[in-house]
PDB file of N, CA and C in Angstrom:
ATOM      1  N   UNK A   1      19.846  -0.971   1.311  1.00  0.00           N
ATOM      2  CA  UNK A   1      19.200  -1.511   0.145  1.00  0.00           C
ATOM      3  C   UNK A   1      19.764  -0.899  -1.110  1.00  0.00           C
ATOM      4  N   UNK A   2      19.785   0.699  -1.241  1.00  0.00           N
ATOM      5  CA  UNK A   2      20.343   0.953  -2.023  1.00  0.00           C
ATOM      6  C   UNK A   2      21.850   0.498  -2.459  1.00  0.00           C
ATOM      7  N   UNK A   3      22.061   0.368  -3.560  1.00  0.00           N
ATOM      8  CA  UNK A   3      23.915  -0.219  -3.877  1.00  0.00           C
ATOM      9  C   UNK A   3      24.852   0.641  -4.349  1.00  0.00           C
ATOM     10  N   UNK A   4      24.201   1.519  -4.736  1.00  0.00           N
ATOM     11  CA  UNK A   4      25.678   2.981  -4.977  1.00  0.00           C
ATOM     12  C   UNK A   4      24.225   4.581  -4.114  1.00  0.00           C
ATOM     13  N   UNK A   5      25.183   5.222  -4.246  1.00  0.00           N
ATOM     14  CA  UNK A   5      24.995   6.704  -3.722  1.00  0.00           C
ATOM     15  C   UNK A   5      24.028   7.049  -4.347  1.00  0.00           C
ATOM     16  N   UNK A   6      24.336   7.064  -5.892  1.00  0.00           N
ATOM     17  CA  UNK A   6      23.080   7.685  -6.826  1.00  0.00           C
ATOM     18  C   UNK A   6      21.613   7.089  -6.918  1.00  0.00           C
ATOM     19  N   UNK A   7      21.912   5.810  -6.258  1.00  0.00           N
ATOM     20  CA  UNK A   7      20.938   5.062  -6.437  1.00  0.00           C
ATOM     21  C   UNK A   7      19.938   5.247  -5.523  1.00  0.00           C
ATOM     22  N   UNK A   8      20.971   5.048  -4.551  1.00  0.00           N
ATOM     23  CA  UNK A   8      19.736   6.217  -2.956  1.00  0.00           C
ATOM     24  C   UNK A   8      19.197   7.178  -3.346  1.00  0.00           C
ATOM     25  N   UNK A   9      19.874   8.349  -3.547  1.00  0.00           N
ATOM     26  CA  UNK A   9      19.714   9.601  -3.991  1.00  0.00           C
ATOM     27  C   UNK A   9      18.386   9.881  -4.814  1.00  0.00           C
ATOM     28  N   UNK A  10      18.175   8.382  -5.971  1.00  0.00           N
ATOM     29  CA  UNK A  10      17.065   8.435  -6.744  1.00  0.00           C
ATOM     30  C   UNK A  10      15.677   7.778  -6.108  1.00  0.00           C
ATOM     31  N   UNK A  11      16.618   7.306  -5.373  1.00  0.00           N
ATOM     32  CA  UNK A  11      15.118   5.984  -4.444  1.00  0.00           C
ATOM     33  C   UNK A  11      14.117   6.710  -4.020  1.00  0.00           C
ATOM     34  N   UNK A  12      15.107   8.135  -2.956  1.00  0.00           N
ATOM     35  CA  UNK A  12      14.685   9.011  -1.668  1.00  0.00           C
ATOM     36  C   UNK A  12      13.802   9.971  -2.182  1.00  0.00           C
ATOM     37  N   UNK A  13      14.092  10.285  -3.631  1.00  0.00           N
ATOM     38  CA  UNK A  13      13.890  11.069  -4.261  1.00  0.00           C
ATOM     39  C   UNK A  13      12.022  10.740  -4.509  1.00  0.00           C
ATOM     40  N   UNK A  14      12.401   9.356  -5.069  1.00  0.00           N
ATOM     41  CA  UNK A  14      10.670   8.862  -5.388  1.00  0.00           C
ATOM     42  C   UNK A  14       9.996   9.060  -4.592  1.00  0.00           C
ATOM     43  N   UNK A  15      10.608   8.579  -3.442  1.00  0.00           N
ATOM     44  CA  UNK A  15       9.587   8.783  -2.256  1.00  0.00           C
ATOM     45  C   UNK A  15       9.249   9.994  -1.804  1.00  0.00           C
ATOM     46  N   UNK A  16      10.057  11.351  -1.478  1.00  0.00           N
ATOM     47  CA  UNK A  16       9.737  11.961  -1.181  1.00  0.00           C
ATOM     48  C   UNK A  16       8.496  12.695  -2.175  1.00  0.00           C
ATOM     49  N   UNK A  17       8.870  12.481  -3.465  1.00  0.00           N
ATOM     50  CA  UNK A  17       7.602  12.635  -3.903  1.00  0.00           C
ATOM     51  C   UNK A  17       6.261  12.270  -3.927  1.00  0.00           C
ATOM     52  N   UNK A  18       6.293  10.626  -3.768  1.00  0.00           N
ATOM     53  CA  UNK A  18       5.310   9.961  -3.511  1.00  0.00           C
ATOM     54  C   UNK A  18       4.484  10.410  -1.763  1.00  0.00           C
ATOM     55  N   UNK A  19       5.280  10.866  -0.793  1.00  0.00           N
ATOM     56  CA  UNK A  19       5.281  11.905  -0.019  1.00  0.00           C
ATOM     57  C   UNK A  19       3.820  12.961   0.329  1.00  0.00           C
ATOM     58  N   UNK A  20       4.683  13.269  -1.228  1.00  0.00           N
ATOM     59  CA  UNK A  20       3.726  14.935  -1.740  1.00  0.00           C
ATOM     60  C   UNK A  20       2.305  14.445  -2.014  1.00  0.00           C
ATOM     61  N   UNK A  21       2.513  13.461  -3.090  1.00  0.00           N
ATOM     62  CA  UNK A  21       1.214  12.883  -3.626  1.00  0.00           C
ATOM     63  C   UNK A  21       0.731  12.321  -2.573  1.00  0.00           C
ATOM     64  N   UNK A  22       0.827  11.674  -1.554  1.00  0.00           N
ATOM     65  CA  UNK A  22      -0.255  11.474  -0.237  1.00  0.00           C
ATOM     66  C   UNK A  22      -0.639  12.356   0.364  1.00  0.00           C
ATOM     67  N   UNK A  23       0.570  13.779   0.491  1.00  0.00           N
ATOM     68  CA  UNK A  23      -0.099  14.776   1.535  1.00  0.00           C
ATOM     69  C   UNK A  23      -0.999  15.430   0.676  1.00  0.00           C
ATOM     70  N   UNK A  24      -0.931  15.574  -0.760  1.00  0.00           N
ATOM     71  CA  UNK A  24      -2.207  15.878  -1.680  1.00  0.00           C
ATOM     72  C   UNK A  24      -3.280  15.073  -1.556  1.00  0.00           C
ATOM     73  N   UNK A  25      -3.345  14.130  -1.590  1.00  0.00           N
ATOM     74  CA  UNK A  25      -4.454  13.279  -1.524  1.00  0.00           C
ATOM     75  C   UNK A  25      -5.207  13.719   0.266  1.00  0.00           C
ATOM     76  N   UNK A  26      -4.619  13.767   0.999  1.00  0.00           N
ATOM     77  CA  UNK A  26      -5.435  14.260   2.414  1.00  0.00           C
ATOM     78  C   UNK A  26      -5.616  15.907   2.089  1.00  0.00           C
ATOM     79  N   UNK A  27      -4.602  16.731   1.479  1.00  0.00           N
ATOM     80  CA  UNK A  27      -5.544  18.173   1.829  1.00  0.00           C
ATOM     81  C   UNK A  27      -6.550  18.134   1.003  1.00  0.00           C
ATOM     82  N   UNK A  28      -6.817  17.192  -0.450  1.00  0.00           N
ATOM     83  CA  UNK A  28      -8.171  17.297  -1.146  1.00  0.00           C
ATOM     84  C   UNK A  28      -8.955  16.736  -0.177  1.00  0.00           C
ATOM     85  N   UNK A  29      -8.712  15.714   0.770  1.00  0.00           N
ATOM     86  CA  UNK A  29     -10.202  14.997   1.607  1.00  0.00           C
ATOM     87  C   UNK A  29     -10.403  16.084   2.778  1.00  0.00           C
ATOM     88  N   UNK A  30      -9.431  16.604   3.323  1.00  0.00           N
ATOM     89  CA  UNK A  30      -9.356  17.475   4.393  1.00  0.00           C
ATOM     90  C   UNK A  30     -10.521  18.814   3.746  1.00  0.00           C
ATOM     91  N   UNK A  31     -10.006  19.351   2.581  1.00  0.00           N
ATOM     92  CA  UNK A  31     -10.754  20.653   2.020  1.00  0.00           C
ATOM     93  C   UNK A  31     -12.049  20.168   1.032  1.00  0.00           C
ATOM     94  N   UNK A  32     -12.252  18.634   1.689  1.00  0.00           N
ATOM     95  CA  UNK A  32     -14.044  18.395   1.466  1.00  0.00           C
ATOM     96  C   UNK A  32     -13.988  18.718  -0.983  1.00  0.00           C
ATOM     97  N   UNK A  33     -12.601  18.170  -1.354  1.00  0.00           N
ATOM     98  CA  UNK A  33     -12.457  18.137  -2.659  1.00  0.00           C
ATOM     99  C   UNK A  33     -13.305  17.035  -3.684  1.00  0.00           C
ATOM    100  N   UNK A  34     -12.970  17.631  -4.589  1.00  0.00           N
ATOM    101  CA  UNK A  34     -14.209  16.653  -5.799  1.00  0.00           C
ATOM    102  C   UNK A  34     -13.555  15.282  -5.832  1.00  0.00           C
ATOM    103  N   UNK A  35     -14.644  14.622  -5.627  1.00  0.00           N
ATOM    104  CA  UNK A  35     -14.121  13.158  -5.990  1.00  0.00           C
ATOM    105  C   UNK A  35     -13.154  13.058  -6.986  1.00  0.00           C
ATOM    106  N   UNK A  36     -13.273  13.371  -7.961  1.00  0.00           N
ATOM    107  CA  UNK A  36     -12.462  13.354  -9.280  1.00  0.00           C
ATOM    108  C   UNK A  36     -10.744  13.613  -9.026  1.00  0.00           C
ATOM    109  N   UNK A  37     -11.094  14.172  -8.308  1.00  0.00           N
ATOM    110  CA  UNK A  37      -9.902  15.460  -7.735  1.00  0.00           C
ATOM    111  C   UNK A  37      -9.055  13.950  -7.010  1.00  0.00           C
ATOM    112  N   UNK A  38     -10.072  13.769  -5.843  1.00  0.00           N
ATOM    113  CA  UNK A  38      -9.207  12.509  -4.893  1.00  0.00           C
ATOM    114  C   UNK A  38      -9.098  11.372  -5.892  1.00  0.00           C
ATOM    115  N   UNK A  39      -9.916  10.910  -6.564  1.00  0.00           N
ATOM    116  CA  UNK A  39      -9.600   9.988  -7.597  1.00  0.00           C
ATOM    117  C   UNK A  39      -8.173   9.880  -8.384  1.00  0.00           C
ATOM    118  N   UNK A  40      -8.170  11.226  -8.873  1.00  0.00           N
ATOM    119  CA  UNK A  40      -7.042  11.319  -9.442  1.00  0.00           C
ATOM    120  C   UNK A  40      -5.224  11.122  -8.741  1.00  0.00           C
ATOM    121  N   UNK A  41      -5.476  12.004  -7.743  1.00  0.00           N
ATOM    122  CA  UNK A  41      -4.199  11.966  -7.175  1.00  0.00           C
ATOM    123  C   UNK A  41      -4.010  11.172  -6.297  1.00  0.00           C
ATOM    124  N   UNK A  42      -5.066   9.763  -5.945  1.00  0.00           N
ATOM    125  CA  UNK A  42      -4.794   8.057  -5.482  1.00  0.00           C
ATOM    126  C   UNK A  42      -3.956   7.668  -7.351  1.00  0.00           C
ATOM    127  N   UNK A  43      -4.178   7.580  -8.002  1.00  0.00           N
ATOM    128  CA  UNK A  43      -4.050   7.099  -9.098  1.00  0.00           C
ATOM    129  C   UNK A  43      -2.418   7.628  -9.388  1.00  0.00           C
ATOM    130  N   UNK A  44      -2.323   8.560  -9.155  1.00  0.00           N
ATOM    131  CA  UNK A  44      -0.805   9.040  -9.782  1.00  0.00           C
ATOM    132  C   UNK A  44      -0.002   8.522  -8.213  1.00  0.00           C
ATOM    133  N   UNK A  45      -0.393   8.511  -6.944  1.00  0.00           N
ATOM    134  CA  UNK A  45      -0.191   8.008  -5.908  1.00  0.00           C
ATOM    135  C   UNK A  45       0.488   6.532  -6.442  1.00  0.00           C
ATOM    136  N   UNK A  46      -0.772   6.088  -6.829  1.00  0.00           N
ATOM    137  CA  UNK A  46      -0.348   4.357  -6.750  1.00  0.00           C
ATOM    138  C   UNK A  46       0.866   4.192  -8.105  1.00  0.00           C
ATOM    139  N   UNK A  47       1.067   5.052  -9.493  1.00  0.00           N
ATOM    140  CA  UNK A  47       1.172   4.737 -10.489  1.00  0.00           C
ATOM    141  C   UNK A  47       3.279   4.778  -9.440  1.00  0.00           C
ATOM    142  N   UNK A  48       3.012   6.216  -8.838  1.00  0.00           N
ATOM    143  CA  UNK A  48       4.606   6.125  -8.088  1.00  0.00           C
ATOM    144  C   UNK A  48       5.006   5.076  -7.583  1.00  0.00           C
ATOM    145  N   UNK A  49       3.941   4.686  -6.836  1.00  0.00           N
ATOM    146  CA  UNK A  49       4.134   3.246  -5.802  1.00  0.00           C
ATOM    147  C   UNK A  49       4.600   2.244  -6.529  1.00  0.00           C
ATOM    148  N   UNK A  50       4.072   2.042  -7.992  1.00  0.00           N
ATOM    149  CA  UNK A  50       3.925   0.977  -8.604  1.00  0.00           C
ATOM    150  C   UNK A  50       5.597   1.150  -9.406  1.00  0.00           C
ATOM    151  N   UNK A  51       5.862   2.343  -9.473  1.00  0.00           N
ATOM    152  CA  UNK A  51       7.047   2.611 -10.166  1.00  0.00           C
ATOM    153  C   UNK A  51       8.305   2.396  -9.273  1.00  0.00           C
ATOM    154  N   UNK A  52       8.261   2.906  -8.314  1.00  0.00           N
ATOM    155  CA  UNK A  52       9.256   2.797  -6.548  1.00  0.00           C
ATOM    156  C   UNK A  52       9.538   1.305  -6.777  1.00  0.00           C
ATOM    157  N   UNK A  53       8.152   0.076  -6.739  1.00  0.00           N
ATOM    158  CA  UNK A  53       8.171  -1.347  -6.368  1.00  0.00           C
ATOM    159  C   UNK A  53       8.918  -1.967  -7.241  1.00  0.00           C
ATOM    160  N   UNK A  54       9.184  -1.542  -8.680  1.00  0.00           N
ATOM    161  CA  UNK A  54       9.508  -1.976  -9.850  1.00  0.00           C
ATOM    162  C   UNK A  54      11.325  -1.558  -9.891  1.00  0.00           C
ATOM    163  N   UNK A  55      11.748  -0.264  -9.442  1.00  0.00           N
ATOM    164  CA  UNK A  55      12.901   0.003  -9.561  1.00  0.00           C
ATOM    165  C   UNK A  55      13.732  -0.867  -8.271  1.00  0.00           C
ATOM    166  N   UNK A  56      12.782  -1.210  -7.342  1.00  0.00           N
ATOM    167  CA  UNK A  56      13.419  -1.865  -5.714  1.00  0.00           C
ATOM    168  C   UNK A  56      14.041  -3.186  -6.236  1.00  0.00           C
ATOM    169  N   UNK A  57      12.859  -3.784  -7.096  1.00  0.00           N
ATOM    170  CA  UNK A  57      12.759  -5.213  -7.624  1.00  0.00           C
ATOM    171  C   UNK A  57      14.007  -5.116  -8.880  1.00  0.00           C
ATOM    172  N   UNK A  58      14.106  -4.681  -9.595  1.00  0.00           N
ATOM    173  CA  UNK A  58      14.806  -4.846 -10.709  1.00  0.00           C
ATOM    174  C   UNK A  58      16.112  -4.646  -9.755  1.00  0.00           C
ATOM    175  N   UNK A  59      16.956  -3.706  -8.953  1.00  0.00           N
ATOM    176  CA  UNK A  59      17.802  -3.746  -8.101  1.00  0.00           C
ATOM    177  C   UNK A  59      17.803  -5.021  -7.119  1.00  0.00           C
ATOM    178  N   UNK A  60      17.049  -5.647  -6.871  1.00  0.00           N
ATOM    179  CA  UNK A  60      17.321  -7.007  -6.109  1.00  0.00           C
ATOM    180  C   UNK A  60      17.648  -7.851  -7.310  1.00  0.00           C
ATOM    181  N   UNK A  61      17.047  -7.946  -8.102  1.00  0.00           N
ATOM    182  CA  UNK A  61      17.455  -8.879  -9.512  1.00  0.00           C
ATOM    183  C   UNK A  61      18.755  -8.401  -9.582  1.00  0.00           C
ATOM    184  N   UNK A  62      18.875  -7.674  -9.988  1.00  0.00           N
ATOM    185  CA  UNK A  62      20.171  -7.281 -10.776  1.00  0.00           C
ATOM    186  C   UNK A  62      21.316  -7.412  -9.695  1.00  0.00           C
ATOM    187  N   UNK A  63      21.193  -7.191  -8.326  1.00  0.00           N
ATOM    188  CA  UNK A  63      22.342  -7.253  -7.279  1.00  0.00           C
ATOM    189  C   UNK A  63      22.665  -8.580  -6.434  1.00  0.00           C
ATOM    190  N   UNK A  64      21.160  -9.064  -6.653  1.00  0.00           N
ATOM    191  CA  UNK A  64      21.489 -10.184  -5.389  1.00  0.00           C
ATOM    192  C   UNK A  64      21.032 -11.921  -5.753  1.00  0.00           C
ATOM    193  N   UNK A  65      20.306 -11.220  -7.298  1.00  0.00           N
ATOM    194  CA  UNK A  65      20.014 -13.082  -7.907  1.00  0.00           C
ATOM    195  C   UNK A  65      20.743 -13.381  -8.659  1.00  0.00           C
ATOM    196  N   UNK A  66      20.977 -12.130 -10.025  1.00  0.00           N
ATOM    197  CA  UNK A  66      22.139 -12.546 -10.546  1.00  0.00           C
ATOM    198  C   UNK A  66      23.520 -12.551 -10.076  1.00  0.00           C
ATOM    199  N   UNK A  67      24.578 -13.305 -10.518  1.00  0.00           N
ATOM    200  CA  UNK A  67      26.084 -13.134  -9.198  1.00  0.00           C
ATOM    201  C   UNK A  67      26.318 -12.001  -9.055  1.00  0.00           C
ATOM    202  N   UNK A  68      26.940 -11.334  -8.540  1.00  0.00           N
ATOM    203  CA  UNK A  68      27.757 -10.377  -7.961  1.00  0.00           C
ATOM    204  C   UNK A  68      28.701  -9.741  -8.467  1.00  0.00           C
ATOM    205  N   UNK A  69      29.495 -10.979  -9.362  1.00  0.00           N
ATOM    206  CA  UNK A  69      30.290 -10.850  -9.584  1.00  0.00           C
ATOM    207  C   UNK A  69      30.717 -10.882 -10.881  1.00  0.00           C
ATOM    208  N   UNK A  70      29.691 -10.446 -11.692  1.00  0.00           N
ATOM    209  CA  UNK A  70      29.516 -10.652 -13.359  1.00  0.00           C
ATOM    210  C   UNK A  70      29.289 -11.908 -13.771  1.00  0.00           C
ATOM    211  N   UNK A  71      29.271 -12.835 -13.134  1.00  0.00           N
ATOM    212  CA  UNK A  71      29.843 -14.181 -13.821  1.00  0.00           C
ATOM    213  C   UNK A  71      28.388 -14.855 -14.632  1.00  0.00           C
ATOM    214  N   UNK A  72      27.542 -14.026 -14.120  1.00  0.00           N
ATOM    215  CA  UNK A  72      26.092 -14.479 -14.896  1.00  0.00           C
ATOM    216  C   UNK A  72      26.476 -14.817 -16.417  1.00  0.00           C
ATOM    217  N   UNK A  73      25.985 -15.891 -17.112  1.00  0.00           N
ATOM    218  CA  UNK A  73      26.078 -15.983 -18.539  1.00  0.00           C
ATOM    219  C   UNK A  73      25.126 -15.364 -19.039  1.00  0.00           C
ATOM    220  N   UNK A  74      24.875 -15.334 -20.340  1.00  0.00           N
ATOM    221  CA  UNK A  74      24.037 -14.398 -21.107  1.00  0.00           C
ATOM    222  C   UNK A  74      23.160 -15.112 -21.088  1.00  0.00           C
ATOM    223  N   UNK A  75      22.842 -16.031 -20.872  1.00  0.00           N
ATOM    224  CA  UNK A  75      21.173 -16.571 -20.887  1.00  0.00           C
ATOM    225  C   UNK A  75      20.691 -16.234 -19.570  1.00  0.00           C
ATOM    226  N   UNK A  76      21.448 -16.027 -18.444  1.00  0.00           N
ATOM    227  CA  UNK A  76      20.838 -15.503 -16.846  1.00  0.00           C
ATOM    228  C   UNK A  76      20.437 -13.864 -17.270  1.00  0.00           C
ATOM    229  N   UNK A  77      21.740 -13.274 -18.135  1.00  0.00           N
ATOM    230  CA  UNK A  77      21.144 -11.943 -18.203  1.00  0.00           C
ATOM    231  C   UNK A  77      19.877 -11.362 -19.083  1.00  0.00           C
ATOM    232  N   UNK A  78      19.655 -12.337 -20.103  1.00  0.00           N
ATOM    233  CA  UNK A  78      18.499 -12.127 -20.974  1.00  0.00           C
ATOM    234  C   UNK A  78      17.348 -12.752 -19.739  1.00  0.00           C
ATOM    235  N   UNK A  79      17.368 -13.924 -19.060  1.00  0.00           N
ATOM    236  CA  UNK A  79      15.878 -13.690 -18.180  1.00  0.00           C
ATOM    237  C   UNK A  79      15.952 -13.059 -17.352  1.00  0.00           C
ATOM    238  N   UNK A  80      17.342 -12.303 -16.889  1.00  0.00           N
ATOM    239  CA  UNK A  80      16.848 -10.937 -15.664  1.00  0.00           C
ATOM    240  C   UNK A  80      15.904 -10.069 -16.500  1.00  0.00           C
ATOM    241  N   UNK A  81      16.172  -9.411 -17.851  1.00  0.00           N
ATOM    242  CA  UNK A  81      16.268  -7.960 -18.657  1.00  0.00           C
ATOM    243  C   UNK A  81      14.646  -8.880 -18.780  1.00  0.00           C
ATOM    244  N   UNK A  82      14.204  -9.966 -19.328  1.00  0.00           N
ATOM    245  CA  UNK A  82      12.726 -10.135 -19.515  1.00  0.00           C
ATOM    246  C   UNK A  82      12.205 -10.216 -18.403  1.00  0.00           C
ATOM    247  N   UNK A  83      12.547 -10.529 -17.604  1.00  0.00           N
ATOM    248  CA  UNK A  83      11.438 -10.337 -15.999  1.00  0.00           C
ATOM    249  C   UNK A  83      11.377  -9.252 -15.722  1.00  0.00           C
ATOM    250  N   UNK A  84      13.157  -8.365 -15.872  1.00  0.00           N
ATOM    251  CA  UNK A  84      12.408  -6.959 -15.434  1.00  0.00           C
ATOM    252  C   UNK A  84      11.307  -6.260 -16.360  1.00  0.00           C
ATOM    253  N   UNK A  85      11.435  -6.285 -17.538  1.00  0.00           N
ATOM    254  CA  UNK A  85      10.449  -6.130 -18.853  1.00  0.00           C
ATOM    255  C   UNK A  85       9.099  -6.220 -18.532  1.00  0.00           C
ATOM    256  N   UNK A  86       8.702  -7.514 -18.231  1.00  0.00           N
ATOM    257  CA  UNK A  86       7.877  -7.902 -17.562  1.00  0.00           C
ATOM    258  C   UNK A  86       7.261  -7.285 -16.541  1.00  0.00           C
ATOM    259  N   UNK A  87       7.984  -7.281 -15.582  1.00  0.00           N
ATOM    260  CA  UNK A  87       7.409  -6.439 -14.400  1.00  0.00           C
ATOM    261  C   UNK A  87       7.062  -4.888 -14.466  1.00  0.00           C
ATOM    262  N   UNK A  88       8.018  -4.545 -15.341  1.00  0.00           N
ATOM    263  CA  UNK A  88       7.506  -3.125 -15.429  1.00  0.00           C
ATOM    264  C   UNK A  88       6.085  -2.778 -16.300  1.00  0.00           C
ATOM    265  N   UNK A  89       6.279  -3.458 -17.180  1.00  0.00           N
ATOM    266  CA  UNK A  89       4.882  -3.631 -17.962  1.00  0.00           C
ATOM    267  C   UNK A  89       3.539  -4.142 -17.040  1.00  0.00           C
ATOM    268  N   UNK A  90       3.825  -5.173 -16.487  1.00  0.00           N
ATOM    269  CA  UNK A  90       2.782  -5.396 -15.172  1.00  0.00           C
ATOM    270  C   UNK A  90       2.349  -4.250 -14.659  1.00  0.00           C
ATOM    271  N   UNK A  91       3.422  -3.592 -13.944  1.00  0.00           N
ATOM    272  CA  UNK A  91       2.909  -2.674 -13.468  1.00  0.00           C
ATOM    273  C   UNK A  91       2.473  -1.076 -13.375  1.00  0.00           C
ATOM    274  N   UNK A  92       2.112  -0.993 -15.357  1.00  0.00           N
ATOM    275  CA  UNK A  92       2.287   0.102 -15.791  1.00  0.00           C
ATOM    276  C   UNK A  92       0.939   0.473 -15.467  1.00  0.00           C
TER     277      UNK A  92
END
């Protein structure tokens, strides 16, 4: 999925954090923690998730709808750059 090295590198990266933020979210339920507490770190949980879904998506746009091969005209590349716009704002 990833399309260059760095790009993995950054993907693996989210996740492994997003990772952390779940195994946080069980030792607060495990150590009987304040709601607030689990509240919170579902929330920064999902905000990763929501950020991970957005960088996956803008990389399928950008690799596999628009050509390949540059040949997109500038009106394909202005509605990739507003959908991705879009989406990220969606899912802020």
């Amino acid at each position: 999925m990833a399309h260059t090295q760095e790009e993995k590198k950054r993907l693996l990266n989210r996740v492994r954090r997003i990772m952390g933020q779940v195994a946080a979210i069980e030792r607060t339920l495990d150590q009987e923690g304040e709601c607030a507490e689990v509240l919170h770190n579902i929330s920064a949980c999902r905000g990763a998730m929501d950020a991970l879904m957005a960088e996956v998506i803008e990389g399928h746009i950008r690799f596999h709808i628009l050509a390949a091969d540059d040949s997109a005209t500038d009106e394909q590349t202005r509605a990739a750059d507003d959908l991705v716009s879009a989406l990220r704002a969606y899912l802020k």
